[in-house]
Protein backbone atom coordinates (compact mmCIF):
# COMPACT_ATOMS: atom_id res chain seq x y z
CA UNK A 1 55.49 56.85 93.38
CA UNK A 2 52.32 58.81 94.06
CA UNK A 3 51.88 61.90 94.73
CA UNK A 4 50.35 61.78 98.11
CA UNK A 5 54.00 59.89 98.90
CA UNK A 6 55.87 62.74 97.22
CA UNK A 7 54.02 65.26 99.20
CA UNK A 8 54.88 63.51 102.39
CA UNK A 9 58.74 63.61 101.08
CA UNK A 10 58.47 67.13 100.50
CA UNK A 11 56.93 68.06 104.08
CA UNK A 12 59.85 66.48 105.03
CA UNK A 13 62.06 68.37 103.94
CA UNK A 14 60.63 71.47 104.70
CA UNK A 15 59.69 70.16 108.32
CA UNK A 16 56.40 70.98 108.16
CA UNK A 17 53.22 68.72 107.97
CA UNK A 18 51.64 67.35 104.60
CA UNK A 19 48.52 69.04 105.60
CA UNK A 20 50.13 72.33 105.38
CA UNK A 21 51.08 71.68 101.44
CA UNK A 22 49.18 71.77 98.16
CA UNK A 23 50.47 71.12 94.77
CA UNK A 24 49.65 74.68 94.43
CA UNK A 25 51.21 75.71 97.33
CA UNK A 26 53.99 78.56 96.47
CA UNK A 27 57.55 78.17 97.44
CA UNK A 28 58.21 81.84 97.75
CA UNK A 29 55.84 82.30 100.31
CA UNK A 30 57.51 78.82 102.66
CA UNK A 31 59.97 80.53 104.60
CA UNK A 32 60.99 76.60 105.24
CA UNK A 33 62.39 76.71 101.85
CA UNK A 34 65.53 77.71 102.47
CA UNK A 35 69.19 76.77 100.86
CA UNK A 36 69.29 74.17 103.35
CA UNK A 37 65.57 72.47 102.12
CA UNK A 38 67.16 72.73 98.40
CA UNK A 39 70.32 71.25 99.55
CA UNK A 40 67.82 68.68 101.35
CA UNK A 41 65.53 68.20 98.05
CA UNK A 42 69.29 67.87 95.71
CA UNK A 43 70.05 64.98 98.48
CA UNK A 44 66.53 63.39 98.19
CA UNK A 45 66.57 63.16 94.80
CA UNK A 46 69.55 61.14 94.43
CA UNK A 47 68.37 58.87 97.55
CA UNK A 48 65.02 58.25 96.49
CA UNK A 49 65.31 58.36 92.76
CA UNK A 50 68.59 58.01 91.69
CA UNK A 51 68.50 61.38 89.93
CA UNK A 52 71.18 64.33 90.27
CA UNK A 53 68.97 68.02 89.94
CA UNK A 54 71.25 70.90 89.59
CA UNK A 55 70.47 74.31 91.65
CA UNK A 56 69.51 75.90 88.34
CA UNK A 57 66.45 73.84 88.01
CA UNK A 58 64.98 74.11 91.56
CA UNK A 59 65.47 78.24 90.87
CA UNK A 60 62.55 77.55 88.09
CA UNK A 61 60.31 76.03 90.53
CA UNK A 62 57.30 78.22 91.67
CA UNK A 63 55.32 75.84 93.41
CA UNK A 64 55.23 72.20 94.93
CA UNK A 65 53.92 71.12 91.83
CA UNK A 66 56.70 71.89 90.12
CA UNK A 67 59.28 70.06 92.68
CA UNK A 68 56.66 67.39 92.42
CA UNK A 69 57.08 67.29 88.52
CA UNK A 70 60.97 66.46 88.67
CA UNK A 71 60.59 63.45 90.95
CA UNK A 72 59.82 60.74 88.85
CA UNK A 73 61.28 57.78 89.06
């Protein structure tokens, strides 16, 4: 999957429009990124890639990069 795909995923989530992200883009300051968007990115995950992420490893992520980073396929 490329990234511009994963970015669109993400926006998704967060309800907001791809536009609005960059992989540098900082979580902390998305007030979109909420328990409900990490419930939303756990769900995604195992949809779209098959892959369970536990709560403890979205806490480590600082920016979309990072979210982008897990969702490999």
């Amino acid at each position: 999957m490329n990234n511009e795909k994963k970015m669109e995923l993400l926006a998704e989530i967060l309800d907001l429009e791809v536009e609005e992200l960059t992989p540098e883009t900082k979580l902390s300051t998305l007030a979109e990124w909420d328990s409900i968007a990490i419930l939303s990115f756990i769900a995604m995950m195992d949809e779209e890639f098959g892959k369970a992420v536990k709560g403890a490893e979205i806490k480590q992520f600082e920016t979309i990069q990072d979210a982008m980073n897990v969702m490999e396929e």
